[in-house]
PDB file of N, CA and C in Angstrom:
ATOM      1  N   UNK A   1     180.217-192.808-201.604  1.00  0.00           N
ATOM      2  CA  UNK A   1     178.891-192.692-202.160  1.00  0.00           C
ATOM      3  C   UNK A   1     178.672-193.871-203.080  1.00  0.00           C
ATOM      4  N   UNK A   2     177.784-195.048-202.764  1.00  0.00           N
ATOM      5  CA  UNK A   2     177.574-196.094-203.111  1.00  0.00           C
ATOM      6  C   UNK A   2     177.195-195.971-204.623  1.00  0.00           C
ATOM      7  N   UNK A   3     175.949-195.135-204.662  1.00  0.00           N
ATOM      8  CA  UNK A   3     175.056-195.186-206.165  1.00  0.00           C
ATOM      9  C   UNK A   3     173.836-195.649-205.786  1.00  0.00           C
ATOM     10  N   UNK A   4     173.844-195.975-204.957  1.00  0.00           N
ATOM     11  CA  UNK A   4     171.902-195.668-204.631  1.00  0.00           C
ATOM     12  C   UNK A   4     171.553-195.534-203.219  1.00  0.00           C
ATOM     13  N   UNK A   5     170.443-194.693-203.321  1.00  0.00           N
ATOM     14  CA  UNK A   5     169.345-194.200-202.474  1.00  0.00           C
ATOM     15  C   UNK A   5     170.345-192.619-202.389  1.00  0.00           C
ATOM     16  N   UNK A   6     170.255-191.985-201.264  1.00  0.00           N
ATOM     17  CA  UNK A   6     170.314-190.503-201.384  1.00  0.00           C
ATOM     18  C   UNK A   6     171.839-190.253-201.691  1.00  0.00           C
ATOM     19  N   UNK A   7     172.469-189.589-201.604  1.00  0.00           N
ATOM     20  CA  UNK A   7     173.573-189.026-201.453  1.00  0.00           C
ATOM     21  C   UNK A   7     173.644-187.821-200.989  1.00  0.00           C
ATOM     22  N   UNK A   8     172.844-187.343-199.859  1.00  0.00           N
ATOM     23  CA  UNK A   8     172.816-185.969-199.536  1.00  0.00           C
ATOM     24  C   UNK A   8     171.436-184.901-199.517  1.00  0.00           C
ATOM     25  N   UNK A   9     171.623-184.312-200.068  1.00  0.00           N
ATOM     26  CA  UNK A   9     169.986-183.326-199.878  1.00  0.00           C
ATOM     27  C   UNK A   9     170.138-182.174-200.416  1.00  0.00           C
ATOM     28  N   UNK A  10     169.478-181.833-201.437  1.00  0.00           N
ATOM     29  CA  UNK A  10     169.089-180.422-202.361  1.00  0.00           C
ATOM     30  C   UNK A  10     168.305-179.423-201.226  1.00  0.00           C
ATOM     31  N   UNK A  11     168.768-178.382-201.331  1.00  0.00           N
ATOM     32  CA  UNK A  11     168.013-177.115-200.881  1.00  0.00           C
ATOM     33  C   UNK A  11     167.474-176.381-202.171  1.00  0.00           C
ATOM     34  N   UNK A  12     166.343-175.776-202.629  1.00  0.00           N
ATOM     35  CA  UNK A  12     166.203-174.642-203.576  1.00  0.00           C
ATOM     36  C   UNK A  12     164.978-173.759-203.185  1.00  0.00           C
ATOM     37  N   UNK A  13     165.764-172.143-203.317  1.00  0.00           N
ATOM     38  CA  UNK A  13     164.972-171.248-203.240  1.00  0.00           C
ATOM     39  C   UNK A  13     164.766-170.561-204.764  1.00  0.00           C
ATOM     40  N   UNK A  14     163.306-170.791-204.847  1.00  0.00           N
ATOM     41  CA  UNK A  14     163.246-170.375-206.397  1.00  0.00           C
ATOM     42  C   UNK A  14     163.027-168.985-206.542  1.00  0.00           C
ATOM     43  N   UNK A  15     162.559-168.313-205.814  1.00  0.00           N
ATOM     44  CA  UNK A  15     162.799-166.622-205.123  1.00  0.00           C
ATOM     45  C   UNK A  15     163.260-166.160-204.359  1.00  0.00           C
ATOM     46  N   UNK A  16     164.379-165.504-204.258  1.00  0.00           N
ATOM     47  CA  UNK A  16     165.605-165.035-203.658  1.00  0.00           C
ATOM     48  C   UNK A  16     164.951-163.846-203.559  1.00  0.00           C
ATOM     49  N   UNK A  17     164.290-163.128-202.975  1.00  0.00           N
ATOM     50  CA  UNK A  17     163.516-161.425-202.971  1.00  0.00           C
ATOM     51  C   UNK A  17     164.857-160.819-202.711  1.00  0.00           C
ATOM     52  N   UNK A  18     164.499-159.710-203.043  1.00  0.00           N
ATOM     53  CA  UNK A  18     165.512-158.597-203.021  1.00  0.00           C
ATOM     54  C   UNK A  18     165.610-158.070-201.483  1.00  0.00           C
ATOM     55  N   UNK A  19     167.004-158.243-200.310  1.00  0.00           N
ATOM     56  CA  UNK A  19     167.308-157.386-199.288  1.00  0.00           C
ATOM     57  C   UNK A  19     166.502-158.257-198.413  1.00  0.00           C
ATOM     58  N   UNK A  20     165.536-159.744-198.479  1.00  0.00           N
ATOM     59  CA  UNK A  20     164.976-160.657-197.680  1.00  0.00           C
ATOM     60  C   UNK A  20     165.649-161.562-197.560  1.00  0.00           C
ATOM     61  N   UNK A  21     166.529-161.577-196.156  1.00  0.00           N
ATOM     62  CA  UNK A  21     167.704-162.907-195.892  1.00  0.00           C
ATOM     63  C   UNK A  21     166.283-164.095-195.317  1.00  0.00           C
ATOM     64  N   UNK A  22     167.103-165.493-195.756  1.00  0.00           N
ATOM     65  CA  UNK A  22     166.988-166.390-195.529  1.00  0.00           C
ATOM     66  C   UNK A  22     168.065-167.361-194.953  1.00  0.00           C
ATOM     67  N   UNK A  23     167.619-167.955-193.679  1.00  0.00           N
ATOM     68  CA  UNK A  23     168.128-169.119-193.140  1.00  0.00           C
ATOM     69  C   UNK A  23     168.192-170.245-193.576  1.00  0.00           C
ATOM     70  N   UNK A  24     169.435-170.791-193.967  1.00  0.00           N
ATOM     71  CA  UNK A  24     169.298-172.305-194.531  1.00  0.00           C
ATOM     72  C   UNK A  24     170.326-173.191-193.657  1.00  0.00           C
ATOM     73  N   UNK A  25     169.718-174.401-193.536  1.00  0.00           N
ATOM     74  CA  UNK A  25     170.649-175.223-192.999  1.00  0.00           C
ATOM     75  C   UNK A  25     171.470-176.226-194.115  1.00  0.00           C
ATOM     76  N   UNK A  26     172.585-175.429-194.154  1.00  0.00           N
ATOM     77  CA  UNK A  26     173.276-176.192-194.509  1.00  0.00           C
ATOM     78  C   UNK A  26     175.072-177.106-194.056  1.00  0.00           C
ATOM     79  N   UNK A  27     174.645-177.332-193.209  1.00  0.00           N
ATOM     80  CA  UNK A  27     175.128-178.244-192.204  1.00  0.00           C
ATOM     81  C   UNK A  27     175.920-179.545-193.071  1.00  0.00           C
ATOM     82  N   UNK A  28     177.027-179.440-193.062  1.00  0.00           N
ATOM     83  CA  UNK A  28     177.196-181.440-193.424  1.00  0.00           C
ATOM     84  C   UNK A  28     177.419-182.545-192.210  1.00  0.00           C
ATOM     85  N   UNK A  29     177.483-183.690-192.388  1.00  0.00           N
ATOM     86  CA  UNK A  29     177.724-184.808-191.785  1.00  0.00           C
ATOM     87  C   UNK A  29     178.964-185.525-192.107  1.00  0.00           C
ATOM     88  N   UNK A  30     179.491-185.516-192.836  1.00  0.00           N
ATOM     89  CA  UNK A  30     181.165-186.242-192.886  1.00  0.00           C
ATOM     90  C   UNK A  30     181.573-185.398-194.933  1.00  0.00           C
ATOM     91  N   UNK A  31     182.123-186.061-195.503  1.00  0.00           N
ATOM     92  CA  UNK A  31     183.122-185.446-196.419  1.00  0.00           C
ATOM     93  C   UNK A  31     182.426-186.049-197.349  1.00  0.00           C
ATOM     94  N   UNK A  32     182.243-184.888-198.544  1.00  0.00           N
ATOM     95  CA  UNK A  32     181.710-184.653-199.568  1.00  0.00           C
ATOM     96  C   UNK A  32     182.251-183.534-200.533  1.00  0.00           C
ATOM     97  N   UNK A  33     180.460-182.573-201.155  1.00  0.00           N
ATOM     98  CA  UNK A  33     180.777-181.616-201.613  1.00  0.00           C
ATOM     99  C   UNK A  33     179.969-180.901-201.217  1.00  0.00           C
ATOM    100  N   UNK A  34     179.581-179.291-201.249  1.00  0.00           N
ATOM    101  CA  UNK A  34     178.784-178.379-201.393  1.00  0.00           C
ATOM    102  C   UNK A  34     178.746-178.074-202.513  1.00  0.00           C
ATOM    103  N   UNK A  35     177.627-178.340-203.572  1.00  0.00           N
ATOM    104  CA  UNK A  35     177.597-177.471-204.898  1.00  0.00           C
ATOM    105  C   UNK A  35     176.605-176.827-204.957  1.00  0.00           C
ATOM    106  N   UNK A  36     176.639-175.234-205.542  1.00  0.00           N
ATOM    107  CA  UNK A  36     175.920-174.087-205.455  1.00  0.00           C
ATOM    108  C   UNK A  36     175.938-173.774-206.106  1.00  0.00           C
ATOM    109  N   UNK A  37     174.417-173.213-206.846  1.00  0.00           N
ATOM    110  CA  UNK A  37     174.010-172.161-208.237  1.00  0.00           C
ATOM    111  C   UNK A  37     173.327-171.304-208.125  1.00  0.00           C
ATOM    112  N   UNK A  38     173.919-170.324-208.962  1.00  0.00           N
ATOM    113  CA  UNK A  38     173.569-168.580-208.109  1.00  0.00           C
ATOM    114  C   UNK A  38     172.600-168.608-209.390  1.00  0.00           C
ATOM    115  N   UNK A  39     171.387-167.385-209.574  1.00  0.00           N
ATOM    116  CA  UNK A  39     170.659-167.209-210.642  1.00  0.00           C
ATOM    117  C   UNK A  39     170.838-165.935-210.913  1.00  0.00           C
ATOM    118  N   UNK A  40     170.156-165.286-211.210  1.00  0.00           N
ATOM    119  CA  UNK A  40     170.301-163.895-212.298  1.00  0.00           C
ATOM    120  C   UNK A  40     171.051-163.043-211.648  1.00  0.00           C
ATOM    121  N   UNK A  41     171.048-162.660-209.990  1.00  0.00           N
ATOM    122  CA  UNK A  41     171.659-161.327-209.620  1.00  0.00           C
ATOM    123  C   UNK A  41     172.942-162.299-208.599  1.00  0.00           C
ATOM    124  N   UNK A  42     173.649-161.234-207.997  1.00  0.00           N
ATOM    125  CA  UNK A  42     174.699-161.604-206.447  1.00  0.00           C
ATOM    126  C   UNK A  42     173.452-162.178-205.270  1.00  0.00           C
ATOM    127  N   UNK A  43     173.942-163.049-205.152  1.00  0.00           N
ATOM    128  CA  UNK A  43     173.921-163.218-203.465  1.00  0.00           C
ATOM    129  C   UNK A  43     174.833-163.349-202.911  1.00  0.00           C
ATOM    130  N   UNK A  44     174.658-163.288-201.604  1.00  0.00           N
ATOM    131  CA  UNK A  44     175.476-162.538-200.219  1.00  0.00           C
ATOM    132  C   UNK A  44     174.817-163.670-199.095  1.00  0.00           C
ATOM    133  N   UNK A  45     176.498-164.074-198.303  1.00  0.00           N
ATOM    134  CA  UNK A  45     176.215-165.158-197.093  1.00  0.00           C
ATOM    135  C   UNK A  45     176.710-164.750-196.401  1.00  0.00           C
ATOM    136  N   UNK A  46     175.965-164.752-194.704  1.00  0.00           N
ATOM    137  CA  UNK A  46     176.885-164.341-193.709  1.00  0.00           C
ATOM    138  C   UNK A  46     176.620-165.430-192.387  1.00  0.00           C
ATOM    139  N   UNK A  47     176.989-165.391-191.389  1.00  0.00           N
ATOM    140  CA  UNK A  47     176.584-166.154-190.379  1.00  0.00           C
ATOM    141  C   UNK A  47     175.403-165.395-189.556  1.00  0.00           C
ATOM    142  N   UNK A  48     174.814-163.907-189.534  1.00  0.00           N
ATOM    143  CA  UNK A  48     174.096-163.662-188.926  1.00  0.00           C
ATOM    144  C   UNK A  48     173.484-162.935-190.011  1.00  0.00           C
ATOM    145  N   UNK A  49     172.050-162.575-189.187  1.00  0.00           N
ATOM    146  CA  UNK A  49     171.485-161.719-190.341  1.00  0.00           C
ATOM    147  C   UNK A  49     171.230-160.808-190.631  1.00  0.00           C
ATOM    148  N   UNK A  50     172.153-160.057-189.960  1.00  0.00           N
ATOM    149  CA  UNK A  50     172.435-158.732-189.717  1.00  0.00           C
ATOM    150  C   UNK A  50     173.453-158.412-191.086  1.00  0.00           C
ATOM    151  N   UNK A  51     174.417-159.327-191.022  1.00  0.00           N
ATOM    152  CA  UNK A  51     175.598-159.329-191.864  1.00  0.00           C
ATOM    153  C   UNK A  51     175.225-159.596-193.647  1.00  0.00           C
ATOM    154  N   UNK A  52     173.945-159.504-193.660  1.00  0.00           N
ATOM    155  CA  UNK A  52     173.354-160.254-195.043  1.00  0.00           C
ATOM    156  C   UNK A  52     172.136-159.045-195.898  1.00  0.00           C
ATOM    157  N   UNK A  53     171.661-158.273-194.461  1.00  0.00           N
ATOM    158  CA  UNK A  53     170.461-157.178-194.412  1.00  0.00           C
ATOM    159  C   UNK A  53     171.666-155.695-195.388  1.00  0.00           C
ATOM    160  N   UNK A  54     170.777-155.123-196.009  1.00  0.00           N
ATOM    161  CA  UNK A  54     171.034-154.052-196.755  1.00  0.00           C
ATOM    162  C   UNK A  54     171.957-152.502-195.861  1.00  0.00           C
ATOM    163  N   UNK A  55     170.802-152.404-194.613  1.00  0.00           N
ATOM    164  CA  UNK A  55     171.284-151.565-193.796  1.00  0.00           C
ATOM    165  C   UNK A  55     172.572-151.840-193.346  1.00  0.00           C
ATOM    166  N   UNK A  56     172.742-153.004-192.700  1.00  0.00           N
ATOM    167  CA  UNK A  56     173.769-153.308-191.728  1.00  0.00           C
ATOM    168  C   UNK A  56     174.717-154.605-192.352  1.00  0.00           C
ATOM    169  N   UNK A  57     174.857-154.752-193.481  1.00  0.00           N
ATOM    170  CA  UNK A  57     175.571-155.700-194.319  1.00  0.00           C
ATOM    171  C   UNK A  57     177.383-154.953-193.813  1.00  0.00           C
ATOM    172  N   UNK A  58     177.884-156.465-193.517  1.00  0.00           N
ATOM    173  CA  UNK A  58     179.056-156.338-193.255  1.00  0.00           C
ATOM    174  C   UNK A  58     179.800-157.671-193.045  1.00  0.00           C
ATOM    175  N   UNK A  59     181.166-158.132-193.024  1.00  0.00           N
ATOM    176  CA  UNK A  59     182.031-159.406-193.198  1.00  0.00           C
ATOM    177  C   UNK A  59     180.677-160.594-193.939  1.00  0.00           C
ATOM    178  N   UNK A  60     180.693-160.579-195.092  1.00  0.00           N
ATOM    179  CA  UNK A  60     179.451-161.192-196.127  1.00  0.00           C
ATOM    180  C   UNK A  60     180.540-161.938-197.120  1.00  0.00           C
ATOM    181  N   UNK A  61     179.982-163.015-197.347  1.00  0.00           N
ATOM    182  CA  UNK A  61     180.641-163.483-198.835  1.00  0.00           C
ATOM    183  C   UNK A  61     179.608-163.566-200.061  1.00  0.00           C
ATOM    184  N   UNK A  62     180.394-162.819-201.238  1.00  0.00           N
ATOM    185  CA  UNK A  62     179.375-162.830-202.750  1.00  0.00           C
ATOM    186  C   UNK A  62     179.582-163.650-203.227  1.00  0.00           C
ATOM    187  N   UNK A  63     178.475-164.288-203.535  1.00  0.00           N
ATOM    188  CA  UNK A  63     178.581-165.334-204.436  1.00  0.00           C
ATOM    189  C   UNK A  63     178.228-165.112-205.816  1.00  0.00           C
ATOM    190  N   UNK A  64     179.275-164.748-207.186  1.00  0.00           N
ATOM    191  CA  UNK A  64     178.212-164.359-208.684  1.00  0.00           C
ATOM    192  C   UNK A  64     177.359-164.878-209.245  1.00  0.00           C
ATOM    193  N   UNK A  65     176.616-163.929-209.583  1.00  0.00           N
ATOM    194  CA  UNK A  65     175.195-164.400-210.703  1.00  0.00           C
ATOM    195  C   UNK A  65     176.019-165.210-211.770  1.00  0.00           C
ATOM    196  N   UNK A  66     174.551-166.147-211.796  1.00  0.00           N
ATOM    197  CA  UNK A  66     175.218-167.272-212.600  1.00  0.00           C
ATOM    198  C   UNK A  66     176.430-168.175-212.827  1.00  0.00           C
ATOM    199  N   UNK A  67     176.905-167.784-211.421  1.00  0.00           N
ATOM    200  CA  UNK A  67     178.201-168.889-210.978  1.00  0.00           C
ATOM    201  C   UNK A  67     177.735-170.176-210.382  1.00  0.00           C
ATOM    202  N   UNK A  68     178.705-171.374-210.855  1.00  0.00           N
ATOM    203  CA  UNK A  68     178.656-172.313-209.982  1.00  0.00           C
ATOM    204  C   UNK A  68     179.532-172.540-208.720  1.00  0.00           C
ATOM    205  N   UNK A  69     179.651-173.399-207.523  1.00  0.00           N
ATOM    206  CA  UNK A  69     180.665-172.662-206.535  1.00  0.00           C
ATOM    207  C   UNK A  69     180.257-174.765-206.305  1.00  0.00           C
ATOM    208  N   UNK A  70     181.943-175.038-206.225  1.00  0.00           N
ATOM    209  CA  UNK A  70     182.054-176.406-205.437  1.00  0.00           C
ATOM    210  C   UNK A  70     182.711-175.832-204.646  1.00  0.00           C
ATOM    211  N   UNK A  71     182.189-176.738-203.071  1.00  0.00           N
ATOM    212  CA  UNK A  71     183.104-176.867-201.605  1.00  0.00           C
ATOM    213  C   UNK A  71     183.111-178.327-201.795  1.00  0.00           C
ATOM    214  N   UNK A  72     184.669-178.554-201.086  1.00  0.00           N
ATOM    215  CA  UNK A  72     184.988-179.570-200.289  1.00  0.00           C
ATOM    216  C   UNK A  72     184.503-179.849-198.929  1.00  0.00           C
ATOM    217  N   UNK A  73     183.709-180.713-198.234  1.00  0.00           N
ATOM    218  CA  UNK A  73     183.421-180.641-196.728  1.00  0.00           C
ATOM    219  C   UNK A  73     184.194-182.171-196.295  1.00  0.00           C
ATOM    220  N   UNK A  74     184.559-181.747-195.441  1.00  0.00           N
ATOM    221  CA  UNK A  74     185.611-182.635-194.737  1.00  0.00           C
ATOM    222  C   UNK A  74     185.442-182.540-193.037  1.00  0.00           C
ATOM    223  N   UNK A  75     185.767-183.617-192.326  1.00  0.00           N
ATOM    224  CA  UNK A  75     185.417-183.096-190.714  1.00  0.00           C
ATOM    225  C   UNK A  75     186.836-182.669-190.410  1.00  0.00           C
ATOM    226  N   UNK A  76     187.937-182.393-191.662  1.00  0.00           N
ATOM    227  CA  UNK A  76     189.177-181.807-191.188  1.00  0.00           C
ATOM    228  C   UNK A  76     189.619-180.557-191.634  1.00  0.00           C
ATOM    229  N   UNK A  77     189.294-180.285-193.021  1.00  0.00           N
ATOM    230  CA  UNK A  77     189.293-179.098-193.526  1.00  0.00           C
ATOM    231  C   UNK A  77     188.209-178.987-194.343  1.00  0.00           C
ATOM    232  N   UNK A  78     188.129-177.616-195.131  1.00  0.00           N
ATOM    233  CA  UNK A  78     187.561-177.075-195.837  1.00  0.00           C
ATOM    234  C   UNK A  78     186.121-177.127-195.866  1.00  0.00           C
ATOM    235  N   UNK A  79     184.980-176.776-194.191  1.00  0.00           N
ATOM    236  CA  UNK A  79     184.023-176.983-194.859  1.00  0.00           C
ATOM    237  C   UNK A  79     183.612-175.542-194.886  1.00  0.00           C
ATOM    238  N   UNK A  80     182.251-175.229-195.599  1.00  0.00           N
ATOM    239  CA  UNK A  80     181.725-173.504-195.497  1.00  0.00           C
ATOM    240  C   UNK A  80     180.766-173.905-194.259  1.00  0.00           C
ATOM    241  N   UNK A  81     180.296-174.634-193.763  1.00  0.00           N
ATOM    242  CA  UNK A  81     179.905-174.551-192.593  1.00  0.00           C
ATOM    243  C   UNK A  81     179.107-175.931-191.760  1.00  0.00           C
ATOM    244  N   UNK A  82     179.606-176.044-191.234  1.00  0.00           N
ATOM    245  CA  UNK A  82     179.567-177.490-190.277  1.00  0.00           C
ATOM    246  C   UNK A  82     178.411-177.662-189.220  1.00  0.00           C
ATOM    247  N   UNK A  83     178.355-177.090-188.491  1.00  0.00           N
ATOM    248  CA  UNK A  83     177.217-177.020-187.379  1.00  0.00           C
ATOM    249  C   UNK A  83     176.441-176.106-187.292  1.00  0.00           C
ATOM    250  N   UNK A  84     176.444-175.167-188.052  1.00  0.00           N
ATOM    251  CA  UNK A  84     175.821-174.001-188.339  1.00  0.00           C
ATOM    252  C   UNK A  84     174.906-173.477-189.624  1.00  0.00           C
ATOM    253  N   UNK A  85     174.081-172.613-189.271  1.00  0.00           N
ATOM    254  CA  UNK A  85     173.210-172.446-190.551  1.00  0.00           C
ATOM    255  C   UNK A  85     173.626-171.181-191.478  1.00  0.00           C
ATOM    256  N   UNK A  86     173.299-170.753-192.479  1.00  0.00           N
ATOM    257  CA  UNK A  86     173.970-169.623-192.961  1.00  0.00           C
ATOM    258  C   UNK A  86     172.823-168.748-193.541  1.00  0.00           C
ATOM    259  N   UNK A  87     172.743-167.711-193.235  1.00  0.00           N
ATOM    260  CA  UNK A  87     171.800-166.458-193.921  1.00  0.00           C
ATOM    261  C   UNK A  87     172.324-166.494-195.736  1.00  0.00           C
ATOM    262  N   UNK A  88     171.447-166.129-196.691  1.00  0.00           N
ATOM    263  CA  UNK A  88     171.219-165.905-197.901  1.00  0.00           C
ATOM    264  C   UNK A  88     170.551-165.060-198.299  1.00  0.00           C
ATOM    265  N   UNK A  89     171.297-163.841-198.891  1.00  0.00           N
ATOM    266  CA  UNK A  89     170.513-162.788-199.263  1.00  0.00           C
ATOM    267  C   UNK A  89     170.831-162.413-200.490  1.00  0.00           C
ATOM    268  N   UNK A  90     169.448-161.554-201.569  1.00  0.00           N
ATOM    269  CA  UNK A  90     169.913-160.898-202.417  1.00  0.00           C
ATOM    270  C   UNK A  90     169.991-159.548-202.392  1.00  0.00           C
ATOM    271  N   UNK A  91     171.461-158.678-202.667  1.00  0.00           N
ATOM    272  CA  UNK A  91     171.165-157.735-202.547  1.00  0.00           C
ATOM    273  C   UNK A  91     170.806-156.357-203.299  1.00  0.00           C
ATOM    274  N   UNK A  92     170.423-156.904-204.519  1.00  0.00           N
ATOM    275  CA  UNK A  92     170.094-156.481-205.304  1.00  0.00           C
ATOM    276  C   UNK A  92     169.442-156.963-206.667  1.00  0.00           C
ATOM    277  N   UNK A  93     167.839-157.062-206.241  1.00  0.00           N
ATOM    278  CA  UNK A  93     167.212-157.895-207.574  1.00  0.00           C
ATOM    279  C   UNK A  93     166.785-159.199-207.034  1.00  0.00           C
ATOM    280  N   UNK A  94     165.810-159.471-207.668  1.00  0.00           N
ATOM    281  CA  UNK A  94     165.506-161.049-207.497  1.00  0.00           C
ATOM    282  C   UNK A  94     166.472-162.260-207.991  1.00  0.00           C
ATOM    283  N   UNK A  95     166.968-163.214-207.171  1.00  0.00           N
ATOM    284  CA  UNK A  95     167.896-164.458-207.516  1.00  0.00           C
ATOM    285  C   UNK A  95     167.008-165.917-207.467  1.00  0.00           C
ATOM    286  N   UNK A  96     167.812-166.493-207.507  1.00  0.00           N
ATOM    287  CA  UNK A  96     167.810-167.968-207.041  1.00  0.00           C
ATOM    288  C   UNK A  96     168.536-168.495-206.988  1.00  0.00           C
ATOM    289  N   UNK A  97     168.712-169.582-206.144  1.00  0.00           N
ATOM    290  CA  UNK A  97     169.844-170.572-205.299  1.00  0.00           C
ATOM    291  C   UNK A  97     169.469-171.891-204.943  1.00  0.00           C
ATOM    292  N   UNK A  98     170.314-172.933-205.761  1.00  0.00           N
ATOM    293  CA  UNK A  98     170.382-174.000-205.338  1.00  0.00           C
ATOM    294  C   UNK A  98     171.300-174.830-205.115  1.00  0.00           C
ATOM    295  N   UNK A  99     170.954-175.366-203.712  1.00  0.00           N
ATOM    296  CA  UNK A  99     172.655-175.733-203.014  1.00  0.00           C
ATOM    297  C   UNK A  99     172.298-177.448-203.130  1.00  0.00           C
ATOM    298  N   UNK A 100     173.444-178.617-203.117  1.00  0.00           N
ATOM    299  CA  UNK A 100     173.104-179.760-203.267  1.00  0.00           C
ATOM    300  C   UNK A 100     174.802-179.879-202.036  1.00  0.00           C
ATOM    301  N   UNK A 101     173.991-180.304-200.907  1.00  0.00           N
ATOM    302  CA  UNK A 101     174.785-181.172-200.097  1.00  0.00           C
ATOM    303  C   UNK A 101     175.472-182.287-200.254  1.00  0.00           C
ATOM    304  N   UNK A 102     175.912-182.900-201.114  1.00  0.00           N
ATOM    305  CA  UNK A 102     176.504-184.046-201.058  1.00  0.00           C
ATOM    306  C   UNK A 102     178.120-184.771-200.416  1.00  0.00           C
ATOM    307  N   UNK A 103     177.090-185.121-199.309  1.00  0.00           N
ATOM    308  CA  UNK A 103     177.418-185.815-198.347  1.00  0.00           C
ATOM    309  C   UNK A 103     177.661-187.228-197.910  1.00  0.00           C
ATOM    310  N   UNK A 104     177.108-187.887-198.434  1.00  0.00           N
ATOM    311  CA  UNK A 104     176.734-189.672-198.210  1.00  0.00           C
ATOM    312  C   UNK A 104     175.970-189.696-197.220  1.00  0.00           C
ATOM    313  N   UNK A 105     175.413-189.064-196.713  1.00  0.00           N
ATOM    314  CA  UNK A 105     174.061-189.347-195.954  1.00  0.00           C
ATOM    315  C   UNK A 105     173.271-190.332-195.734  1.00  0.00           C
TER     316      UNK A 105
END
């Protein structure tokens, strides 16, 4: 990552509704970070959106209110998700979430 022009790409949902999953792409392109900030309540990630919904919530990862969360993305290990998009839900209470891809893009 040089120091100028992008380094990647911010996602932010400034209303996280309560039990309303959202699709985000967050996809990388070669080795970086994923950094993520949870807001007032849990959110919950799954690969489908079934796995994220209130009724049928199941194999989900929590992410805590008011946590920060670094990933490593690598095209060898450690990414949270590579070619794929990921559901975001709150499941209880209104949140917010903002993810910063940094990637070298």
């Amino acid at each position: 990552m040089k120091g100028c022009g992008n380094i990647g790409r911010i996602l932010r949902v400034a209303t996280l509704a309560e039990d309303s999953p959202v699709l985000l792409n967050v996809t990388v392109t070669g080795q970086g970070k994923i950094l993520i900030n949870v807001g007032d309540n849990d959110v919950i990630i799954g690969y489908d959106r079934s796995q994220v919904l209130a009724a049928t919530a199941q194999d989900y990862f929590t992410l805590l209110a008011g946590t920060q969360y670094v990933f490593d993305a690598s095209m060898g290990v450690g990414y949270l998700s590579q070619e794929s998009s990921l559901w975001f839900s709150s499941p209880v209470g209104v949140s917010s979430l903002e993810i910063w891809i940094a990637d070298g893009r």
